[in-house]
Protein backbone atom coordinates (compact mmCIF):
# COMPACT_ATOMS: atom_id res chain seq x y z
CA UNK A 1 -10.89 7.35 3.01
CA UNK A 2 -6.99 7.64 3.69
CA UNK A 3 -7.17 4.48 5.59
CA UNK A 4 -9.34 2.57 3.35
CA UNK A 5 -6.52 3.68 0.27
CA UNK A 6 -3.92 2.22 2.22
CA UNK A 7 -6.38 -1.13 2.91
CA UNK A 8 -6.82 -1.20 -0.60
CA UNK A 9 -3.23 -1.36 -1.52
CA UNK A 10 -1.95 -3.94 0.85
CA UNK A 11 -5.11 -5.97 0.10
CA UNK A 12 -3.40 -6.29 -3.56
CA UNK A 13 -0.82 -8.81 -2.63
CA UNK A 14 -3.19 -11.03 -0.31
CA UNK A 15 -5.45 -10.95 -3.77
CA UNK A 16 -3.00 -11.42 -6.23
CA UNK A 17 -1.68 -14.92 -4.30
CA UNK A 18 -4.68 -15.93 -3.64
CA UNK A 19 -5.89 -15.19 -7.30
CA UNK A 20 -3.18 -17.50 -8.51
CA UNK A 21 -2.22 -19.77 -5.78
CA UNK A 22 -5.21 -20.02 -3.51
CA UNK A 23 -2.83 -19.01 -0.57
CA UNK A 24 -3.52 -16.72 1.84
CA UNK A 25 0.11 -15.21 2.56
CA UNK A 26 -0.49 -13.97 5.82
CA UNK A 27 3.21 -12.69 5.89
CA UNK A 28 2.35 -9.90 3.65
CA UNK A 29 1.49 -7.73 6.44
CA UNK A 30 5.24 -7.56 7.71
CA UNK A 31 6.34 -7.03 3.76
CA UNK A 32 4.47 -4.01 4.58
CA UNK A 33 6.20 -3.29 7.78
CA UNK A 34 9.52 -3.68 6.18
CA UNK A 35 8.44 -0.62 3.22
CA UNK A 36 7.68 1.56 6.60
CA UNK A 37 10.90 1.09 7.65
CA UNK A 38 12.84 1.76 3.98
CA UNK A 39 10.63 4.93 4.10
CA UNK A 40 12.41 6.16 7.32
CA UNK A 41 15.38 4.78 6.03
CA UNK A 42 15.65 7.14 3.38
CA UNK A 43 14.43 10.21 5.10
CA UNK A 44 17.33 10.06 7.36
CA UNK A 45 19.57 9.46 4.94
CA UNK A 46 18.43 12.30 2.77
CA UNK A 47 18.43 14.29 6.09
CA UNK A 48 14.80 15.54 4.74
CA UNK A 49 12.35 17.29 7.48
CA UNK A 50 9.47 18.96 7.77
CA UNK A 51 11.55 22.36 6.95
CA UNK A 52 13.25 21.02 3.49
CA UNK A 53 12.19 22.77 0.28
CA UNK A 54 9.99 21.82 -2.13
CA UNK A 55 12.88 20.36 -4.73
CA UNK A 56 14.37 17.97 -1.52
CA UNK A 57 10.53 16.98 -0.85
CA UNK A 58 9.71 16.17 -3.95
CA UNK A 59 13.09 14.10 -4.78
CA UNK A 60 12.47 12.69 -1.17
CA UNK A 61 9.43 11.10 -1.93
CA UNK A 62 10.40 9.98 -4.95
CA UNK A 63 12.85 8.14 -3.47
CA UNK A 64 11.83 6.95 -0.90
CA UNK A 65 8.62 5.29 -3.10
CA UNK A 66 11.71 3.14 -5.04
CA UNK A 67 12.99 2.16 -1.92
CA UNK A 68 10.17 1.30 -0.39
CA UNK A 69 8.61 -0.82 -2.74
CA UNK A 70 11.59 -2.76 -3.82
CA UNK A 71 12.41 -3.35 -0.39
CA UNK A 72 9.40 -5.05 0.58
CA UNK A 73 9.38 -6.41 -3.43
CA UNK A 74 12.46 -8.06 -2.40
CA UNK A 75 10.94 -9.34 1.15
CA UNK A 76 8.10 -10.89 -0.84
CA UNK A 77 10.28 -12.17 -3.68
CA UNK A 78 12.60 -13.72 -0.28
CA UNK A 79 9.64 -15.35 1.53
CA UNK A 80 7.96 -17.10 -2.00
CA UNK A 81 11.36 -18.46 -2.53
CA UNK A 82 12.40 -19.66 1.01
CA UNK A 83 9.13 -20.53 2.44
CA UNK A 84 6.45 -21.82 -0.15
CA UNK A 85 8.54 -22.87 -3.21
CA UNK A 86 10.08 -25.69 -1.28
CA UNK A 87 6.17 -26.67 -0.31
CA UNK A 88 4.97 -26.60 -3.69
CA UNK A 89 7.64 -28.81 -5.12
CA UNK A 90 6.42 -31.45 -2.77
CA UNK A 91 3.13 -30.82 -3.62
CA UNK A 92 2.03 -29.86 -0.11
CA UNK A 93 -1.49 -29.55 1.18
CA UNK A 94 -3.06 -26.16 1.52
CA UNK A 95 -3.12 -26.47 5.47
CA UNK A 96 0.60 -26.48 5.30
CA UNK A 97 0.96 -23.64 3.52
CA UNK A 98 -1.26 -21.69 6.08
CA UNK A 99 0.74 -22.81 8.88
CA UNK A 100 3.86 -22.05 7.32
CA UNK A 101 2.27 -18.69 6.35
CA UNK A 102 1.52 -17.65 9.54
CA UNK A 103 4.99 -19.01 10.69
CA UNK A 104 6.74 -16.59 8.45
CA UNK A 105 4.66 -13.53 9.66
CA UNK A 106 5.92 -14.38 13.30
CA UNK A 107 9.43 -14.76 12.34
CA UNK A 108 9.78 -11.61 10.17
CA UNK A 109 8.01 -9.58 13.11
CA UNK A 110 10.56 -10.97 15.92
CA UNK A 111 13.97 -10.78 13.68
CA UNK A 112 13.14 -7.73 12.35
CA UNK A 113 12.16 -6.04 15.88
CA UNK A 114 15.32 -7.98 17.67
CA UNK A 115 17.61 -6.67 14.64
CA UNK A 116 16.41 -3.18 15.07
CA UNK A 117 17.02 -3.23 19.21
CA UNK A 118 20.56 -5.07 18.74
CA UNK A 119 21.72 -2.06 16.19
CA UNK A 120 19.88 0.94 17.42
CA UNK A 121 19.15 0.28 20.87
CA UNK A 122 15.65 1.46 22.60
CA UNK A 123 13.12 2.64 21.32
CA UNK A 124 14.00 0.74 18.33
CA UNK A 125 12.20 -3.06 18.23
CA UNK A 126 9.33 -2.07 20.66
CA UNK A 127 7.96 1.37 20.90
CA UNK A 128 6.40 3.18 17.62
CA UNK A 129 8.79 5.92 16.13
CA UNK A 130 8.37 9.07 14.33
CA UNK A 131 8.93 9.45 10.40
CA UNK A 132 9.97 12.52 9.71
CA UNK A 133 7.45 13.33 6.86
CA UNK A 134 8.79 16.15 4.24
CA UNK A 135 4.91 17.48 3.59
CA UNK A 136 3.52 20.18 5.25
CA UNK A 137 -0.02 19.57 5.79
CA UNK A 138 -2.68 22.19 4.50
CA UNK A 139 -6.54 22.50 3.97
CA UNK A 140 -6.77 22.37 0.11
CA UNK A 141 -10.41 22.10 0.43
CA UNK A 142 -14.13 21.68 2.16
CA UNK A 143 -16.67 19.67 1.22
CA UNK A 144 -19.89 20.52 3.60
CA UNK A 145 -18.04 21.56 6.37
CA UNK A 146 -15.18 19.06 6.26
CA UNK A 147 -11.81 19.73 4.77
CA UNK A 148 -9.46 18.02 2.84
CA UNK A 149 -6.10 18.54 3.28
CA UNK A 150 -2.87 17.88 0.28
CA UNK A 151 -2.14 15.19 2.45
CA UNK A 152 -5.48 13.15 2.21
CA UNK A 153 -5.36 13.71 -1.44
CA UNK A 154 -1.80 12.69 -2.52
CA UNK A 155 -2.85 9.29 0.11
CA UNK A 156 -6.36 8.42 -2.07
CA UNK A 157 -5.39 9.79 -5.53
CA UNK A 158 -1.37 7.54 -5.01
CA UNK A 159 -3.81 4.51 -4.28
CA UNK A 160 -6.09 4.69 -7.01
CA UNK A 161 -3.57 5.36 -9.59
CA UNK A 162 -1.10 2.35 -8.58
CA UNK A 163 -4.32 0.13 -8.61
CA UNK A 164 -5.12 1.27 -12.07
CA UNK A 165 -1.95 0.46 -13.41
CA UNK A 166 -2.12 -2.72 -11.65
CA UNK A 167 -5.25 -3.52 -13.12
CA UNK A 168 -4.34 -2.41 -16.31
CA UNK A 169 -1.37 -4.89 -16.30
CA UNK A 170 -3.09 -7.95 -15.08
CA UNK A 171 -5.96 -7.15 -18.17
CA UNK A 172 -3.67 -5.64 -20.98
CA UNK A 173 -0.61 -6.86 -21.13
CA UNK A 174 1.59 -9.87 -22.19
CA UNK A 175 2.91 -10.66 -18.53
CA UNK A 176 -0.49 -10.55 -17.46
CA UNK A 177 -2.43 -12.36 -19.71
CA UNK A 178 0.25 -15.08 -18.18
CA UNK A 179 -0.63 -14.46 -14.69
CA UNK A 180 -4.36 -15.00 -15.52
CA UNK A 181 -4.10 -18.10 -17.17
CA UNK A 182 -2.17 -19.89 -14.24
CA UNK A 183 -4.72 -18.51 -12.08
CA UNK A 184 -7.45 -20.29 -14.52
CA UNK A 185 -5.74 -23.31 -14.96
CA UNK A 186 -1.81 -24.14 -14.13
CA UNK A 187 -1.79 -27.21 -16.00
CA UNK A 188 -2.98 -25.85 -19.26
CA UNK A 189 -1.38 -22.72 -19.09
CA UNK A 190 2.07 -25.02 -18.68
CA UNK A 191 1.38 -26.61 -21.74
CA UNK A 192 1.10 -23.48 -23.50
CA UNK A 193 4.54 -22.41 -22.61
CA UNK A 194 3.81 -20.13 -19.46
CA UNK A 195 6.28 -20.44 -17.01
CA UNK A 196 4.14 -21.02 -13.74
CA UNK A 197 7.52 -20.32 -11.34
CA UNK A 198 8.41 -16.87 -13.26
CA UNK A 199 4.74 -16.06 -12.73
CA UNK A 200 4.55 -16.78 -9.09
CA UNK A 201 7.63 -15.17 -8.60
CA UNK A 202 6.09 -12.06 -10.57
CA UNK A 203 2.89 -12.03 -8.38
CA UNK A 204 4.86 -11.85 -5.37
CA UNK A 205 7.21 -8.56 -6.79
CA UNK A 206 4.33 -7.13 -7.75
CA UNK A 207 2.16 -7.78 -4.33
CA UNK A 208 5.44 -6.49 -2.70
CA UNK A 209 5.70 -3.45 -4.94
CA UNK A 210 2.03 -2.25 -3.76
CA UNK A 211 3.02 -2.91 -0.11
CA UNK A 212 5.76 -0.73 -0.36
CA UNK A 213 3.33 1.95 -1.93
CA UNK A 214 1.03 2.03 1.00
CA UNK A 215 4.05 1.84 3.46
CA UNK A 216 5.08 5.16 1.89
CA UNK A 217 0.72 6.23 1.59
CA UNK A 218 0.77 5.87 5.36
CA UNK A 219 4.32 7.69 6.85
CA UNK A 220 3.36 10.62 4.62
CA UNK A 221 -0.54 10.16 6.39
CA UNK A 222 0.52 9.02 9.92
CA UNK A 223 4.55 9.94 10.58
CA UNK A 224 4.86 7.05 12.51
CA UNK A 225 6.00 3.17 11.92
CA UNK A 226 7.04 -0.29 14.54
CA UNK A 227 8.17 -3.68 14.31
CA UNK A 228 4.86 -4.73 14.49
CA UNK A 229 3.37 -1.94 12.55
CA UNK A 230 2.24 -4.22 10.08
CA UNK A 231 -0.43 -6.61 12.03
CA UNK A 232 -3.81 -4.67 12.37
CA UNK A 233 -2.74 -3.49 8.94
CA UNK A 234 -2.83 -6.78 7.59
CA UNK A 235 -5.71 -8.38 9.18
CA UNK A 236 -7.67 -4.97 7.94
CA UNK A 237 -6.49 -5.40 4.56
CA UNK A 238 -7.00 -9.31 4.70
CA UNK A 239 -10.66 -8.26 5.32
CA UNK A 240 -10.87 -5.72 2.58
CA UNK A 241 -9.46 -8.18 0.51
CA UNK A 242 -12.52 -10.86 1.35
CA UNK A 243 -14.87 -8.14 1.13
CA UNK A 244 -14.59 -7.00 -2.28
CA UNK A 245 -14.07 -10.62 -3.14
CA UNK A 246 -10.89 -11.82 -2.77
CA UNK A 247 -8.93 -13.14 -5.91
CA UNK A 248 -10.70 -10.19 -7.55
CA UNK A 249 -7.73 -6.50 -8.09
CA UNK A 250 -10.99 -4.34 -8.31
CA UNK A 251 -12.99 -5.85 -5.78
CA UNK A 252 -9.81 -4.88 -3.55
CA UNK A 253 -10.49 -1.62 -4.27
CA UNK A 254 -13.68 -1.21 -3.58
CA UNK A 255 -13.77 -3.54 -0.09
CA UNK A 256 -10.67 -1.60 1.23
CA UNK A 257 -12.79 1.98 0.62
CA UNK A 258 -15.73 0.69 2.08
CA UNK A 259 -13.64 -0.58 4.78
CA UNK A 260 -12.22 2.72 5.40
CA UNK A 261 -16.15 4.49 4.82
CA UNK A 262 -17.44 2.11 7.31
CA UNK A 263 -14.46 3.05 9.91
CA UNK A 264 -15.54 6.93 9.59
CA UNK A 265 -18.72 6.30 10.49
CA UNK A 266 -18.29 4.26 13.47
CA UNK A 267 -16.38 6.15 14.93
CA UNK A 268 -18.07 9.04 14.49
CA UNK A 269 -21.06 7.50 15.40
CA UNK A 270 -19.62 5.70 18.84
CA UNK A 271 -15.91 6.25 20.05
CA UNK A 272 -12.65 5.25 17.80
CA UNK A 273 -11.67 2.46 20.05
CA UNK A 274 -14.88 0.94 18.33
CA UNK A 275 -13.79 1.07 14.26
CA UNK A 276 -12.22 -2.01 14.46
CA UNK A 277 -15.19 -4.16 15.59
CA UNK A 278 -17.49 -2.50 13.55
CA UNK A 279 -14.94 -3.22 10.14
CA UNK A 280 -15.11 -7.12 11.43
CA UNK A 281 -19.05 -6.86 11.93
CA UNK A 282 -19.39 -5.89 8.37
CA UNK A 283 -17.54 -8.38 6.98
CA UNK A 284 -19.36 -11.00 9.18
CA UNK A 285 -22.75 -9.86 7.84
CA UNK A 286 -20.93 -9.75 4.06
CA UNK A 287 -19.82 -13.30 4.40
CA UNK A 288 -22.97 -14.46 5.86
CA UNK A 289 -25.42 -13.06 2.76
CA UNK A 290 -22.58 -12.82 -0.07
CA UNK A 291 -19.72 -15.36 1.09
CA UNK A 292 -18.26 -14.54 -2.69
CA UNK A 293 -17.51 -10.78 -1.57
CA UNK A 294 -19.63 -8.06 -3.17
CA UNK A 295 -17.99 -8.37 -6.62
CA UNK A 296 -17.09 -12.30 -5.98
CA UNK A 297 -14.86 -12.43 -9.25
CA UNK A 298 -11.94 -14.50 -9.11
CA UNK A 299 -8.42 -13.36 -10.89
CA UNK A 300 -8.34 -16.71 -13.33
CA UNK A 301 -11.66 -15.34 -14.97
CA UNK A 302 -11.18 -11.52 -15.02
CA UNK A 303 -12.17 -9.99 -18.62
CA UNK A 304 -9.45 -8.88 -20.62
């Protein structure tokens, strides 16, 4: 369930783009890579360990969850502006987009991993690295026979608040009610005074803001981060995202928990190495009888 919190998350940004711009931003999976990083970033800085008290812990975290997410925010915000802006001023076509997209992922992942080598030397830019996480794990817990430790819980309750307030944004608020009528239709919601570039630009932050969440979600569940940390990542929450239907903030939630369901099982069932394969087989068999997703609501004609 950890995992599929953290899917959820990250599957927020591909959804919210997509939602509004029909883009899949496939470089959203190194604006997650980037919060890992802020995450460690801080810890050192703080000088915060597994041996800190609970006052440095909790101002640790706290911390590092404002770093994080306006760090990879800002890495969003950076890539809309640099990368697709430009394209949708000249009206490109969507294939464009994609490429460019994809283009964007690769560069972020090789900068950021040569940057890290050139200043910090091995293992920095190649091998994984530890976070130092400030939580002691413990067994709060059991629910027939299995435990569940503080950990678990501050990872799956974290993720299911932020996507509530999320939600609640997109459906009650001002801002909102401006990011749902460009996703409905751009050219009337232009004529009512919506400013499509502030919007796009506020889709992005926000995307960013949730990547940076789960970055902090998964140091705190898995102590470890990489240059590259953010491709399996991605691709899993890319197919959380198309599960729950993408385009849709709850069906995020719910595709990136079954996603992370469906992972327990299989690899209880067979071995671990085999989770991965059986996420993709679900969403092959999803696709084939519900191409929509399971809730297969798109973010232009979400309720208020």
């Amino acid at each position: 369930m950890t995992k599929g919190s953290i899917y959820a998350l990250v599957a927020l940004g591909y959804t919210l783009v997509y939602g509004v711009l029909k883009l899949i931003n496939f470089a959203h999976s190194e604006v997650f890579m980037v919060g890992t990083w802020a995450v460690l970033g801080t810890y050192t800085v703080l000088g915060v360990g597994s041996g800190s008290g609970l006052g440095m812990v909790l101002l640790a975290t706290v911390v590092a969850l404002f770093v994080a997410a306006l760090a990879s925010a800002s890495v969003a915000l950076a890539v809309e502006r640099i990368a697709y802006r430009p394209l949708r001023k000249k009206n490109a076509p969507p294939l464009i987009f994609l490429i460019t997209a994809i283009g964007c992922s690769m560069v972020l992942v090789e900068v950021f991993g040569h940057v890290l080598r050139y200043f910090f030397g091995p293992p920095f830019g190649r091998a994984a690295v530890s976070v130092p996480s400030p939580i002691q794990t413990t067994t709060l817990f059991e629910v027939g026979g299995v435990g569940f430790t503080n950990v678990q819980l501050l990872v799956i309750v974290g993720a299911v608040v932020m996507m509530v307030v999320l939600d609640t944004f997109v459906n009650r608020t001002r801002l909102g009610r401006g990011v749902r009528a460009v996703a409905q239709d751009p050219d009337t919601a232009a004529l009512m005074g919506v400013n499509q570039d502030r919007v796009i630009m506020l889709i992005f932050v926000l995307g960013g803001a949730m990547a940076g969440v789960a970055a902090l979600l998964f140091t705190i569940r898995f102590d470890l981060t990489k240059f590259d940390i953010g491709f399996l990542i991605g691709v899993k929450a890319f197919t959380a995202a198309v599960l729950g239907g993408i385009g849709n903030l709850r069906g995020a939630l719910v595709g990136g928990l079954l996603l992370g369901v469906v992972e327990i099982y299989s690899s209880a069932l067979f071995e671990s190495r085999w989770e991965d394969v059986t996420a993709f087989i679900v969403l092959v068999l999803v696709l084939m009888f519900r191409p929509s997703g399971i809730l297969g609501e798109s973010l232009g004609k979400a309720r208020a």
